[in-house]
PDB file of N, CA and C in Angstrom:
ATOM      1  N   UNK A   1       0.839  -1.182   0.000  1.00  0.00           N
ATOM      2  CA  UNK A   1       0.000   0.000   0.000  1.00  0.00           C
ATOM      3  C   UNK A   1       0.885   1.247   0.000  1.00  0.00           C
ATOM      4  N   UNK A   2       0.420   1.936  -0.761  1.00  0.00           N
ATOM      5  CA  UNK A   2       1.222   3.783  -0.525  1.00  0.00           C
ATOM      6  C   UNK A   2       1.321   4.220   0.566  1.00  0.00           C
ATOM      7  N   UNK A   3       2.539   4.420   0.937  1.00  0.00           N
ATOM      8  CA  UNK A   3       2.816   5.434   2.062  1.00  0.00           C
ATOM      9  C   UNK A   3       3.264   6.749   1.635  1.00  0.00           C
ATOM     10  N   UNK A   4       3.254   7.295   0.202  1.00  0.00           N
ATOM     11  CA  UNK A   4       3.711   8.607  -0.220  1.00  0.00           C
ATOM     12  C   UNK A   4       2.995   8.882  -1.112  1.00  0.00           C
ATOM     13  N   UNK A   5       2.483  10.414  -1.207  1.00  0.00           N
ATOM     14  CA  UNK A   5       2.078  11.150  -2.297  1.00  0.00           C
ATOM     15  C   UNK A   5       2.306  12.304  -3.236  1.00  0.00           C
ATOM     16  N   UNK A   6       2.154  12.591  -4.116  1.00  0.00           N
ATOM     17  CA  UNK A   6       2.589  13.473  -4.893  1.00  0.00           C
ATOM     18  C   UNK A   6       1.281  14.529  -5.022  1.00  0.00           C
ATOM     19  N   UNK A   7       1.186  15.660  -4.309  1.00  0.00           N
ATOM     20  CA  UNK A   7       0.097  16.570  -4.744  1.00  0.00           C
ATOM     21  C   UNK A   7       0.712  17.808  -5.785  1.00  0.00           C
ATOM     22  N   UNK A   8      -0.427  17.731  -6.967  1.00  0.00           N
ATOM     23  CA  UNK A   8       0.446  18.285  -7.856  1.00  0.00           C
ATOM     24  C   UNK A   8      -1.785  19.492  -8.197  1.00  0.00           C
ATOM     25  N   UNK A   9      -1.016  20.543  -7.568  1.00  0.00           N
ATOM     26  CA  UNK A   9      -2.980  21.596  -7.915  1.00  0.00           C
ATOM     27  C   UNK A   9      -2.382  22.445  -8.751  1.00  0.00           C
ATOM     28  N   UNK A  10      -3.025  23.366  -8.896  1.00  0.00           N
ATOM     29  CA  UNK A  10      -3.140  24.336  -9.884  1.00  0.00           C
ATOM     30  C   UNK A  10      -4.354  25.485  -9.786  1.00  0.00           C
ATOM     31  N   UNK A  11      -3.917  26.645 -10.248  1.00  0.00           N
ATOM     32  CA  UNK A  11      -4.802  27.877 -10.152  1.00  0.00           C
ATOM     33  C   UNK A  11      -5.793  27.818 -11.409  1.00  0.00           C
ATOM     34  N   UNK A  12      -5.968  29.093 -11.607  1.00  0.00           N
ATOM     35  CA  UNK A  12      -7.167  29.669 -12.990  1.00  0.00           C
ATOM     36  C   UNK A  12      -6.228  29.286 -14.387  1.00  0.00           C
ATOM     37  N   UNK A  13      -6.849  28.856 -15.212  1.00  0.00           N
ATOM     38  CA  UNK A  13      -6.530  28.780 -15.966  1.00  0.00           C
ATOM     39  C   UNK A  13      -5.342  30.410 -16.808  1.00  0.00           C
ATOM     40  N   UNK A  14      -4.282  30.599 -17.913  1.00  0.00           N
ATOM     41  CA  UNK A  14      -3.954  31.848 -17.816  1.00  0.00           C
ATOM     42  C   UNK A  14      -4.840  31.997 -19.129  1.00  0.00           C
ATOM     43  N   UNK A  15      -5.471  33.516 -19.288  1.00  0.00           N
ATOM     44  CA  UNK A  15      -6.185  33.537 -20.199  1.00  0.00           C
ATOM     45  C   UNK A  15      -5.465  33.469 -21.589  1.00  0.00           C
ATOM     46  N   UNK A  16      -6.730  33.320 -22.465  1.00  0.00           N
ATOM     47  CA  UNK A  16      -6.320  32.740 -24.258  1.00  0.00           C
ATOM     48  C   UNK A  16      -5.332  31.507 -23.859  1.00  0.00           C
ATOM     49  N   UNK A  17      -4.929  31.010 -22.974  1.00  0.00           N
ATOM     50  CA  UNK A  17      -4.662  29.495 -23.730  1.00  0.00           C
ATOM     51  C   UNK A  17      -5.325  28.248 -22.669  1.00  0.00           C
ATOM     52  N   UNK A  18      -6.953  28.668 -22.942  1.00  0.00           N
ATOM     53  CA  UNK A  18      -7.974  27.793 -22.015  1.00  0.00           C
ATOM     54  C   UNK A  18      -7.257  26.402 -23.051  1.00  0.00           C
ATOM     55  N   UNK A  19      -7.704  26.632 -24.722  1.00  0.00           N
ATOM     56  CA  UNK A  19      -7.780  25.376 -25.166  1.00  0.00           C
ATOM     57  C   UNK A  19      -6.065  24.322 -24.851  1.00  0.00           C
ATOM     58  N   UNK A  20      -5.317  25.304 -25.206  1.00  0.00           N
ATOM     59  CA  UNK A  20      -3.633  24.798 -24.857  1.00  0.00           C
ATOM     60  C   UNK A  20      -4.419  23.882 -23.149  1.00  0.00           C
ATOM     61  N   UNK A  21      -4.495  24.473 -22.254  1.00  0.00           N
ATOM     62  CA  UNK A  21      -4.963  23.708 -20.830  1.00  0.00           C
ATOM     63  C   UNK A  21      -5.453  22.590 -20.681  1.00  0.00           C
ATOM     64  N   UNK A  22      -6.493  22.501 -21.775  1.00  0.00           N
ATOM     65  CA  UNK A  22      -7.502  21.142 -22.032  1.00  0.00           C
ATOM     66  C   UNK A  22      -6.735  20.210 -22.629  1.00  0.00           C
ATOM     67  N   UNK A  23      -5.741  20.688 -23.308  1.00  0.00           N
ATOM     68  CA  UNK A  23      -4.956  19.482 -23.972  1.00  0.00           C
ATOM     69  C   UNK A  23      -3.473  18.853 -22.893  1.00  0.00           C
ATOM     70  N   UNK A  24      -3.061  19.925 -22.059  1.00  0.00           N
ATOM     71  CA  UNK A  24      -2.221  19.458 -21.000  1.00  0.00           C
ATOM     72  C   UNK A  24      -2.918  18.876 -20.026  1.00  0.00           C
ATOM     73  N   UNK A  25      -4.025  19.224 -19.560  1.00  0.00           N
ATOM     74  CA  UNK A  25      -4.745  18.430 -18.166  1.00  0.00           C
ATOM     75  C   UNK A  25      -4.959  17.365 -18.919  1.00  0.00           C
ATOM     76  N   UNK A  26      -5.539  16.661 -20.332  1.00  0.00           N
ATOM     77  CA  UNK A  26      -6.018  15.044 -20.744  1.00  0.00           C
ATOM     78  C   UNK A  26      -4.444  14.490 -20.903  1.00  0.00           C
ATOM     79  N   UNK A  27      -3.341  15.081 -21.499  1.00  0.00           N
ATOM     80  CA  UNK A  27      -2.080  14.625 -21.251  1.00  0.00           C
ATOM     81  C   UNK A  27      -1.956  13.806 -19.923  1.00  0.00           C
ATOM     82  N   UNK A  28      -2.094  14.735 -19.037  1.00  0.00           N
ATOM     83  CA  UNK A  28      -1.718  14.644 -17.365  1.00  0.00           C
ATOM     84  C   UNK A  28      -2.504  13.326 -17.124  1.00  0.00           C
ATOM     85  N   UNK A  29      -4.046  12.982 -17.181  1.00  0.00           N
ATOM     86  CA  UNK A  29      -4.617  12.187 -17.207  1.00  0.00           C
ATOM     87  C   UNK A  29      -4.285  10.846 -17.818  1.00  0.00           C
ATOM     88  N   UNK A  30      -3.640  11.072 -18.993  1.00  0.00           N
ATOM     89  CA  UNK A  30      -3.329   9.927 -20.149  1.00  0.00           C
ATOM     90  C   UNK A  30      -1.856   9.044 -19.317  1.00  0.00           C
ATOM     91  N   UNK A  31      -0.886  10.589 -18.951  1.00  0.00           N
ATOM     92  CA  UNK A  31       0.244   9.772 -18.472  1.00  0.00           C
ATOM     93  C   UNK A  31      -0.187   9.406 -17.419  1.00  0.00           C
ATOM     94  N   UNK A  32      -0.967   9.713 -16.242  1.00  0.00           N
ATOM     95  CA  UNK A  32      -0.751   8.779 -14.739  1.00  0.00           C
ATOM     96  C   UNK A  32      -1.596   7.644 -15.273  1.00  0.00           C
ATOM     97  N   UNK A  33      -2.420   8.038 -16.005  1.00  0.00           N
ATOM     98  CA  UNK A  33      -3.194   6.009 -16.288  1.00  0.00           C
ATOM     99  C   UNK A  33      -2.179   5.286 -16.790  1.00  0.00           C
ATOM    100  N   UNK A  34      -1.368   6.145 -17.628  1.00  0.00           N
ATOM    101  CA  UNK A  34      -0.277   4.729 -18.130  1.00  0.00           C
ATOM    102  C   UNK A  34       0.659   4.237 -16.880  1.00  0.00           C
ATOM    103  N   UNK A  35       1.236   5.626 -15.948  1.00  0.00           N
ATOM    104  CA  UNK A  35       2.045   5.307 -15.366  1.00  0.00           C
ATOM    105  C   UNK A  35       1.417   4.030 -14.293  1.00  0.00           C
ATOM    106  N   UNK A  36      -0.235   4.379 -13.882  1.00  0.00           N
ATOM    107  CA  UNK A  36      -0.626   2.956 -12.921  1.00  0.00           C
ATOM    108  C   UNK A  36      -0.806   1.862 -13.432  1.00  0.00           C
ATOM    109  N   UNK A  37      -1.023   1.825 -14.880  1.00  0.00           N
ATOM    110  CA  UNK A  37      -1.409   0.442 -15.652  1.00  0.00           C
ATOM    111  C   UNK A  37      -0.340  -0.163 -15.651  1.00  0.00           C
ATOM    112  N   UNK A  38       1.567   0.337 -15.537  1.00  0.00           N
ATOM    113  CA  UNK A  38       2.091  -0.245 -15.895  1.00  0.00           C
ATOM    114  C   UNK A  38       3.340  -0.323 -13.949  1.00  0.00           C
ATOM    115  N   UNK A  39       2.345   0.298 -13.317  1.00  0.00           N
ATOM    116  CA  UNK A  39       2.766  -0.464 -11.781  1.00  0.00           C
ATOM    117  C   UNK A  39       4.052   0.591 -11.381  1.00  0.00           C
ATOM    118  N   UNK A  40       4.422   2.016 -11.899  1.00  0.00           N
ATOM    119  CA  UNK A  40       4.972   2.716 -11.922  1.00  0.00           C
ATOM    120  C   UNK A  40       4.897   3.690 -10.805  1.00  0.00           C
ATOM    121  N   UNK A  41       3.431   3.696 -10.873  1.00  0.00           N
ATOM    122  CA  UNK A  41       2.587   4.350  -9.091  1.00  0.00           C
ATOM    123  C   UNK A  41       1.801   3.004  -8.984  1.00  0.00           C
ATOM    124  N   UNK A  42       1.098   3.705  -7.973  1.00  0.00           N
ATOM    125  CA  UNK A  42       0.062   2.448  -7.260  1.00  0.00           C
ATOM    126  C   UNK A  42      -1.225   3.641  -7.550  1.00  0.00           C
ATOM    127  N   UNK A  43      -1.937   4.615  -7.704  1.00  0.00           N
ATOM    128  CA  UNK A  43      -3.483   5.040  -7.920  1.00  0.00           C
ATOM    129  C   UNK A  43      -2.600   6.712  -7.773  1.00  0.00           C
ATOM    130  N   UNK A  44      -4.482   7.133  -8.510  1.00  0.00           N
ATOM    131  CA  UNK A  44      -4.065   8.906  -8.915  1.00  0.00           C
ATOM    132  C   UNK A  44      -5.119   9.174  -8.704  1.00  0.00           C
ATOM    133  N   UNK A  45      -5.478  10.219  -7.861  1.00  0.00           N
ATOM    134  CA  UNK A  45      -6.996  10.773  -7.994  1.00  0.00           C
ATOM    135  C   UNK A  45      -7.009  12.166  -8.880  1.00  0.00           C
ATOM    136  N   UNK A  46      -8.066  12.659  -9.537  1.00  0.00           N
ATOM    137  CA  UNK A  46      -8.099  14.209  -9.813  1.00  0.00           C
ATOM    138  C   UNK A  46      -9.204  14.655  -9.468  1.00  0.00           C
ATOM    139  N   UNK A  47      -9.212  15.962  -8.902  1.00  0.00           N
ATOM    140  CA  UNK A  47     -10.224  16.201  -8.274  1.00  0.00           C
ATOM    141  C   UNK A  47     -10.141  18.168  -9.060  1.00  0.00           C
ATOM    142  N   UNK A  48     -11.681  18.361  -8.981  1.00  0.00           N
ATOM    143  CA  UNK A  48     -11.657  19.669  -9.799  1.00  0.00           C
ATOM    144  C   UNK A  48     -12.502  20.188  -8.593  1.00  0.00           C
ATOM    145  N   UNK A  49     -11.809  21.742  -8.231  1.00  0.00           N
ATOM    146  CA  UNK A  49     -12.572  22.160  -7.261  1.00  0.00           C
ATOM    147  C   UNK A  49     -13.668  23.067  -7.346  1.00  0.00           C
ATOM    148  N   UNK A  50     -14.467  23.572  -6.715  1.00  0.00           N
ATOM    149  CA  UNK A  50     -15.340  24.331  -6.716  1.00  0.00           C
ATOM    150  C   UNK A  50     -14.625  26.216  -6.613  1.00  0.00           C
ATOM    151  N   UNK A  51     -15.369  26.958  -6.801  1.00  0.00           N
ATOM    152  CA  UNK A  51     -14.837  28.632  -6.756  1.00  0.00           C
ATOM    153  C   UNK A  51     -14.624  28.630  -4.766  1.00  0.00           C
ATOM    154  N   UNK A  52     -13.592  28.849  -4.317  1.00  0.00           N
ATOM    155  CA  UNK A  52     -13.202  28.369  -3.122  1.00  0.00           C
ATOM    156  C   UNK A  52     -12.617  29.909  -2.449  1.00  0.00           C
ATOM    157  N   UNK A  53     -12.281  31.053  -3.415  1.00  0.00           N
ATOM    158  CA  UNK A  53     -11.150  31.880  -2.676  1.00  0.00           C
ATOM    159  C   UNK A  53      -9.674  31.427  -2.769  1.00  0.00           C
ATOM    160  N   UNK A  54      -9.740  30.224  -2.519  1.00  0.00           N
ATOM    161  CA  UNK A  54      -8.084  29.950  -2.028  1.00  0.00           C
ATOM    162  C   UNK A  54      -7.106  29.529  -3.249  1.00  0.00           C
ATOM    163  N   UNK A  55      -7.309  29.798  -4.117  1.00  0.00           N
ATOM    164  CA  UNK A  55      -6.447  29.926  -5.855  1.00  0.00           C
ATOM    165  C   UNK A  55      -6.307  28.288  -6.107  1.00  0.00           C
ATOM    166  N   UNK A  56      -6.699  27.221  -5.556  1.00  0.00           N
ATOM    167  CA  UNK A  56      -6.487  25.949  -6.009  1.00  0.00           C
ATOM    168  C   UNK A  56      -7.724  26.130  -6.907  1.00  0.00           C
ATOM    169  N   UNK A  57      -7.752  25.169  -7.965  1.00  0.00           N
ATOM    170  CA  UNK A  57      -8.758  25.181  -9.020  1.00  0.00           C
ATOM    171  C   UNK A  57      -9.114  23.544  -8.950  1.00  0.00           C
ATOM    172  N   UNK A  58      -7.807  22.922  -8.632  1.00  0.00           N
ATOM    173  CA  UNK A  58      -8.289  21.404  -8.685  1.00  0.00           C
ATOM    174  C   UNK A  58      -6.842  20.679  -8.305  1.00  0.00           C
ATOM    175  N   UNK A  59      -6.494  19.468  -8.507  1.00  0.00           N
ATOM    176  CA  UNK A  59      -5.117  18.799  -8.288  1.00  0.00           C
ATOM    177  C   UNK A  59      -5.012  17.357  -8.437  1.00  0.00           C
ATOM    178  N   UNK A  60      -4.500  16.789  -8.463  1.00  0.00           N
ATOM    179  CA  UNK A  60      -4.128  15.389  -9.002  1.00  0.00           C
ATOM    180  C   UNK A  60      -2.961  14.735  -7.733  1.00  0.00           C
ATOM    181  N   UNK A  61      -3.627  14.047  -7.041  1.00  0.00           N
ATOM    182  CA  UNK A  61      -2.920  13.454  -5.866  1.00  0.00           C
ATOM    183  C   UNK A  61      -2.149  11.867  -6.477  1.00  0.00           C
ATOM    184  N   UNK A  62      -1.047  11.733  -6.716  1.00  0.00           N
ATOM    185  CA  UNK A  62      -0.573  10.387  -7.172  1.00  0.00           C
ATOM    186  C   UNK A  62      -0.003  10.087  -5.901  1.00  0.00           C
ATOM    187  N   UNK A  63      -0.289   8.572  -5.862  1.00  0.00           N
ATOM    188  CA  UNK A  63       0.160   7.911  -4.577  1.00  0.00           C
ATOM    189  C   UNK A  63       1.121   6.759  -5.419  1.00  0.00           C
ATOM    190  N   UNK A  64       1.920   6.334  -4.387  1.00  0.00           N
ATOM    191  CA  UNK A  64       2.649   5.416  -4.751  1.00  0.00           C
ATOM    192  C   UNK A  64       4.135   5.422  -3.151  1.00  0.00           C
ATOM    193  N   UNK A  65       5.116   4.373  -3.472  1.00  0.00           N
ATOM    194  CA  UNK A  65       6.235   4.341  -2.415  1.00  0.00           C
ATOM    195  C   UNK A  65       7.114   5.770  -2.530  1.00  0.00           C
ATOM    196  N   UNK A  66       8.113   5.388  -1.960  1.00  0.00           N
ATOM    197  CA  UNK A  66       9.309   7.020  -1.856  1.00  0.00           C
ATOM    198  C   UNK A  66       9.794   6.262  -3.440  1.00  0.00           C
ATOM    199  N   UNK A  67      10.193   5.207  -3.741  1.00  0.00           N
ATOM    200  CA  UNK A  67      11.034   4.454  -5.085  1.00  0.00           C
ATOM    201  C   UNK A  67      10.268   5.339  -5.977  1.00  0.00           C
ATOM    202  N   UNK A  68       8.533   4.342  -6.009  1.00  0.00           N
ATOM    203  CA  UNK A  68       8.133   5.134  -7.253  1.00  0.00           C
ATOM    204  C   UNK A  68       7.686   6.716  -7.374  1.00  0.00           C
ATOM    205  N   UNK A  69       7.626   7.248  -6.610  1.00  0.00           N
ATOM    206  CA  UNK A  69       7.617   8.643  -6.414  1.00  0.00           C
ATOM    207  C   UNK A  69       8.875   9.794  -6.757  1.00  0.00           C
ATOM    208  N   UNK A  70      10.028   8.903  -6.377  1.00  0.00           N
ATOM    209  CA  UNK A  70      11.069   9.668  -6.960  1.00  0.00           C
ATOM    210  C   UNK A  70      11.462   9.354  -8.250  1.00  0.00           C
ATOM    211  N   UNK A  71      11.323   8.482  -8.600  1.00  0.00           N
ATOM    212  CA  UNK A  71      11.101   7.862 -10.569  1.00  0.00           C
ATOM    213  C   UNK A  71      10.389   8.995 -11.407  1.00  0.00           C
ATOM    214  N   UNK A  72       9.188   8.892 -10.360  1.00  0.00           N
ATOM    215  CA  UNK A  72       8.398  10.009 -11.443  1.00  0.00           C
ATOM    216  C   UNK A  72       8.817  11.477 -11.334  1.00  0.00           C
ATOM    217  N   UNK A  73       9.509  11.661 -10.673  1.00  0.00           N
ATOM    218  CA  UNK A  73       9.764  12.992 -10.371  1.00  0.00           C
ATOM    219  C   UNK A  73      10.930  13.169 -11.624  1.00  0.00           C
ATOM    220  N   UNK A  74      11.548  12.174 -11.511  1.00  0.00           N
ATOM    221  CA  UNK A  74      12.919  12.137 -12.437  1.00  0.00           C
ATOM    222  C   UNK A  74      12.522  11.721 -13.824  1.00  0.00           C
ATOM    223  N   UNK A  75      10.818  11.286 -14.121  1.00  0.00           N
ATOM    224  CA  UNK A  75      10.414  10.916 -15.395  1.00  0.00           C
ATOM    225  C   UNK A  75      10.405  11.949 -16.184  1.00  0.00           C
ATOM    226  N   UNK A  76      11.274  12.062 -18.020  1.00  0.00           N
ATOM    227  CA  UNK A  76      10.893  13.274 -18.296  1.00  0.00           C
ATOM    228  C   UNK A  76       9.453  13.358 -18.788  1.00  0.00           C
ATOM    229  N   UNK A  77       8.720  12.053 -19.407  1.00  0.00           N
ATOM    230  CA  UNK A  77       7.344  12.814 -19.820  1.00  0.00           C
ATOM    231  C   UNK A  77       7.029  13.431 -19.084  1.00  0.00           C
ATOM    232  N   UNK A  78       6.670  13.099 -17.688  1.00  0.00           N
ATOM    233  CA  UNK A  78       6.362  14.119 -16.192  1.00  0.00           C
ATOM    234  C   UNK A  78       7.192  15.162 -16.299  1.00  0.00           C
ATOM    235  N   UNK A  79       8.055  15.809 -16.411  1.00  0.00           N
ATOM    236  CA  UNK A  79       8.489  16.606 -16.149  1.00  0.00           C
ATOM    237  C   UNK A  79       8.161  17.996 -17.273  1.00  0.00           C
ATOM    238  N   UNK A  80       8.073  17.260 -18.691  1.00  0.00           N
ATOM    239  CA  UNK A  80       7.555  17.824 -19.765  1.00  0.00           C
ATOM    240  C   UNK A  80       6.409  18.530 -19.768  1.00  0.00           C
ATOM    241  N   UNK A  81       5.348  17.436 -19.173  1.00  0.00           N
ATOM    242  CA  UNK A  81       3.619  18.052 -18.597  1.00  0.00           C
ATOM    243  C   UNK A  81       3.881  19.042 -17.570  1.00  0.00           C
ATOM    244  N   UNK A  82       4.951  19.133 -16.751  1.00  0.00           N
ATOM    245  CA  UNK A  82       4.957  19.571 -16.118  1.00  0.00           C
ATOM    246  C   UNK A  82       5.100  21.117 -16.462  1.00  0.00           C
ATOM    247  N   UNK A  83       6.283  20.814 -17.204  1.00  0.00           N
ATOM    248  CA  UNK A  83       6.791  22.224 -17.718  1.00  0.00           C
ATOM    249  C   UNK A  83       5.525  23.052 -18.345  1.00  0.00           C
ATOM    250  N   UNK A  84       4.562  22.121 -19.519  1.00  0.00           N
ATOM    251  CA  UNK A  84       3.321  22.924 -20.324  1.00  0.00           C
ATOM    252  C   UNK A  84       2.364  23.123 -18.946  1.00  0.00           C
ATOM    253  N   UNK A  85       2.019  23.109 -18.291  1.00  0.00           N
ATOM    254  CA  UNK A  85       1.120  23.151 -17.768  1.00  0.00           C
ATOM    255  C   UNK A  85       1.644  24.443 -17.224  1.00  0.00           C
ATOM    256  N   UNK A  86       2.782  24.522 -16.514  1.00  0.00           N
ATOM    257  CA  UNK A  86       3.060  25.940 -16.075  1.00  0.00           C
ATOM    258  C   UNK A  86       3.203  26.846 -17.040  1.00  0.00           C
ATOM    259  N   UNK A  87       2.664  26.984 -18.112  1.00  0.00           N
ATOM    260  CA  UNK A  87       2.362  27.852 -19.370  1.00  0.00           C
ATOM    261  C   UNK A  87       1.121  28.172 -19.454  1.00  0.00           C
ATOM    262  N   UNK A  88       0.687  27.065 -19.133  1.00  0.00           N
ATOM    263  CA  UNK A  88      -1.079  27.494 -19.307  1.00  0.00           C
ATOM    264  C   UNK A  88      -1.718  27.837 -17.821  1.00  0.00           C
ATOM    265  N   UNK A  89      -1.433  27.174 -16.630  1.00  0.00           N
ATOM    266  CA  UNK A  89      -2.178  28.098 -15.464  1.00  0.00           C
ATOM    267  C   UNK A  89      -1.388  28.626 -14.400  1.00  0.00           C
ATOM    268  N   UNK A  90      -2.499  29.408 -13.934  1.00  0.00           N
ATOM    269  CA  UNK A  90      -1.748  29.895 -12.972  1.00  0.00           C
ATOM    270  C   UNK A  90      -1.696  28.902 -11.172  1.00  0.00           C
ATOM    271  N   UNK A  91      -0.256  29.491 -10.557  1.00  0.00           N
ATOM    272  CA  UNK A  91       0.038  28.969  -9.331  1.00  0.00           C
ATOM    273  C   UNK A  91      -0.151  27.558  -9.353  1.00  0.00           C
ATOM    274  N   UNK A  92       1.209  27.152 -10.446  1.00  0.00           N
ATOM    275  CA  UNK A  92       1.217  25.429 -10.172  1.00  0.00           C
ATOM    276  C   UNK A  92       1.900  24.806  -9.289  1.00  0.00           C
ATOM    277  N   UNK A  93       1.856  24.082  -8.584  1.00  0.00           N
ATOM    278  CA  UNK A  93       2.486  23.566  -7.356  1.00  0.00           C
ATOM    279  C   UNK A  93       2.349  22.134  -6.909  1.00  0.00           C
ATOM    280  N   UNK A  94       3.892  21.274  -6.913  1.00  0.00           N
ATOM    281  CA  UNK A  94       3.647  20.049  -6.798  1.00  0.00           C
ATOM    282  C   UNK A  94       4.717  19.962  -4.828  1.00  0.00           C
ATOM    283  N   UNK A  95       3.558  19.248  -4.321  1.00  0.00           N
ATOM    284  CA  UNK A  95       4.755  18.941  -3.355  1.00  0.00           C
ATOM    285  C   UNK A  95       4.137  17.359  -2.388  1.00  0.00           C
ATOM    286  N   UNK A  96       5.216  17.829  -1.815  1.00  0.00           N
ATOM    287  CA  UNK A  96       5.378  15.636  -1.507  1.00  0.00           C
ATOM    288  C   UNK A  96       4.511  15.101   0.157  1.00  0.00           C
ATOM    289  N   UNK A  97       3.764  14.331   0.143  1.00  0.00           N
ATOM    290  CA  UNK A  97       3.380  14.093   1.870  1.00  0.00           C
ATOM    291  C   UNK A  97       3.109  12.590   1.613  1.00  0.00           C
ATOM    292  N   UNK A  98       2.470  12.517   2.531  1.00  0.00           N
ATOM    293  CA  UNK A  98       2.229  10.973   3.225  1.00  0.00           C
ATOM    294  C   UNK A  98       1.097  10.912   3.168  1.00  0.00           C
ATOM    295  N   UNK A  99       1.430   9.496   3.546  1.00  0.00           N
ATOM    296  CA  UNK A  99      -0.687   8.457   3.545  1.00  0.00           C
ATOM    297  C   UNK A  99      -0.219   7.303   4.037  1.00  0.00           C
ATOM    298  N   UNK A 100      -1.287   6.703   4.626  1.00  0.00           N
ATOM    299  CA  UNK A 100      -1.490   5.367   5.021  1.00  0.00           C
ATOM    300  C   UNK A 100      -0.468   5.486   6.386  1.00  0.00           C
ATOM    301  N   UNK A 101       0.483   4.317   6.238  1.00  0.00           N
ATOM    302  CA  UNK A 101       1.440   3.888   6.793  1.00  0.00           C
ATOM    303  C   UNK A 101       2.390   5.109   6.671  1.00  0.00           C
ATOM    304  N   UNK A 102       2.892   5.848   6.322  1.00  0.00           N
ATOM    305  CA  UNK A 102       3.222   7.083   5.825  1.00  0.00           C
ATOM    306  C   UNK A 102       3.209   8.154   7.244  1.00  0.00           C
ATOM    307  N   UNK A 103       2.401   8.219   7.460  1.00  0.00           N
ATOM    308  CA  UNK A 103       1.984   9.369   8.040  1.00  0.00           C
ATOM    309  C   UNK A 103       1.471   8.468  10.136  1.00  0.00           C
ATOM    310  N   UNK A 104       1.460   7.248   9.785  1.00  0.00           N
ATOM    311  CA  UNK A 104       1.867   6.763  11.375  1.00  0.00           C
ATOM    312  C   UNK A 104       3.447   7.223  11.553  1.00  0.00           C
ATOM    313  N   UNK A 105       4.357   6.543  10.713  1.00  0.00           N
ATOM    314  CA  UNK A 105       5.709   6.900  10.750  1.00  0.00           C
ATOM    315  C   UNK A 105       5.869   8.586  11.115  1.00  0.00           C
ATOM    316  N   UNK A 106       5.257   9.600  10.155  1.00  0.00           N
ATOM    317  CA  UNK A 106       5.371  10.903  10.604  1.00  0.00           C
ATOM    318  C   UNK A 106       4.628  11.164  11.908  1.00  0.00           C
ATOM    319  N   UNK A 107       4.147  10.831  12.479  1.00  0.00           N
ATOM    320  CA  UNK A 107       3.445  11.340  13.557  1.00  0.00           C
ATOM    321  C   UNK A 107       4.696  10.966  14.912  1.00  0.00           C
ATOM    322  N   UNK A 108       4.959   9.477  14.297  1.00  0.00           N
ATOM    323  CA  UNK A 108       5.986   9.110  15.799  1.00  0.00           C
ATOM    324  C   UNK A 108       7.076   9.734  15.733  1.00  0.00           C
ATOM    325  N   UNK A 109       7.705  10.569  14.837  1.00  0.00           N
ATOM    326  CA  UNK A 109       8.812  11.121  14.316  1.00  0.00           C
ATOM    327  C   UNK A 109       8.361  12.720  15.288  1.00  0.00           C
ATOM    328  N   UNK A 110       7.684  12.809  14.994  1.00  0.00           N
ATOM    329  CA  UNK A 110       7.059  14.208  15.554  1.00  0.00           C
ATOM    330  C   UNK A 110       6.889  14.160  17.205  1.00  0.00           C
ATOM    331  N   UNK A 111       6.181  13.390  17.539  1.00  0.00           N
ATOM    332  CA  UNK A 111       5.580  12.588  18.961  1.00  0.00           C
ATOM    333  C   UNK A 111       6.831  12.490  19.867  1.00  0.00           C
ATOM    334  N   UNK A 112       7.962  11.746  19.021  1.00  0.00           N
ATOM    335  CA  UNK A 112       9.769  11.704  19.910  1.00  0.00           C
ATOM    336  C   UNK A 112      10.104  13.442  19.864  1.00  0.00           C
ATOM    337  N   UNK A 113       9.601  14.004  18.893  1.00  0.00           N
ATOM    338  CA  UNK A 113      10.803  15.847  18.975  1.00  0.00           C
ATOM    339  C   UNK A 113       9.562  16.399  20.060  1.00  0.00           C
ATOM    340  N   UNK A 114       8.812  16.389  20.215  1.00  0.00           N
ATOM    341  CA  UNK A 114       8.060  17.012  21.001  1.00  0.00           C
ATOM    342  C   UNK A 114       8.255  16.028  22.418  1.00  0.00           C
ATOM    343  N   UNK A 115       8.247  15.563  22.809  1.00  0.00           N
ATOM    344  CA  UNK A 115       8.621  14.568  24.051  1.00  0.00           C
ATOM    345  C   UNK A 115      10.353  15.595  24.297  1.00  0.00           C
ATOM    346  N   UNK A 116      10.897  16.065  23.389  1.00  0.00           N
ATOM    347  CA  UNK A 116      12.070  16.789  23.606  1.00  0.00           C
ATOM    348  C   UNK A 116      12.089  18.151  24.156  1.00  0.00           C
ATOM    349  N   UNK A 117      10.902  18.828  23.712  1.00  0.00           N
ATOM    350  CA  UNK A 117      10.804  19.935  23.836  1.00  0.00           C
ATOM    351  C   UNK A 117      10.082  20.774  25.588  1.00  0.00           C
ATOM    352  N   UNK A 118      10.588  21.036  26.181  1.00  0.00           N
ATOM    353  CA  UNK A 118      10.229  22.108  27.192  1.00  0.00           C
ATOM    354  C   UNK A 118       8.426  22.228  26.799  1.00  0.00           C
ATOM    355  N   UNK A 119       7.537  21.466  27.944  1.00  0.00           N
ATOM    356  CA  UNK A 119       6.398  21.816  27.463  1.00  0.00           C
ATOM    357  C   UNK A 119       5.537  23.211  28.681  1.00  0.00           C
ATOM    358  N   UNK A 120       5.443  24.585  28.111  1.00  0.00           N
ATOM    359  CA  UNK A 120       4.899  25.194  28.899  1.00  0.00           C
ATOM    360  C   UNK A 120       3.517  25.483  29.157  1.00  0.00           C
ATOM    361  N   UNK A 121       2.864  26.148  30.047  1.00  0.00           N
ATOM    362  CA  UNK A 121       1.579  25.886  30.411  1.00  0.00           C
ATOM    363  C   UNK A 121       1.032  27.135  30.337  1.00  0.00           C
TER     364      UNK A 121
END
């Protein structure tokens, strides 16, 4: 099971290149199905958000280990989508967390530095 994820959101589209966008987000789509069909990640969600205030528009959570997570990071098709997409919207942003088993490990990691720390009242 995944203990790591890749959150990769994104803002408003930048204007005049809505259609350029539509063709990088089904890209984005096309490569993580290949990358899970062929056991590269383990699952990808995409999720499109609602008008929120907070400049996310939507994001694409890929899960998979630290192995396959740093593969893809170092994949150039990924890196390629990566690059068009920061052409077409605004405030793109990929960064790395935990899940599952993942995030027990981060908590006890946290749980020992705080057991360190001077607790005041």
């Amino acid at each position: 099971m995944a203990d790591r994820m890749l959150f990769i959101s994104w803002g408003s589209p930048i204007p005049g290149r809505e259609e350029r966008g539509l063709e990088v987000f089904n890209e984005a789509i096309g490569l993580h199905g290949r990358m899970q069909q062929d056991g590269r990640t383990e699952s990808f969600d995409v999720v499109l958000l609602g008008a929120n205030g907070g400049g996310i528009n939507g994001y694409i959570a890929v899960n998979g280990s630290t192995q396959q997570l740093a593969a893809l990071r170092e994949d150039e098709e990924f890196t390629r989508n990566l690059v068009d997409a920061s052409l077409v919207v605004k405030d793109l942003q990929v960064s790395e967390g935990y899940t599952n088993e993942g995030i027990a490990r981060q908590m006890q990691i946290y749980q020992e530095a705080v057991g360190k720390v001077p607790q005041s009242v």
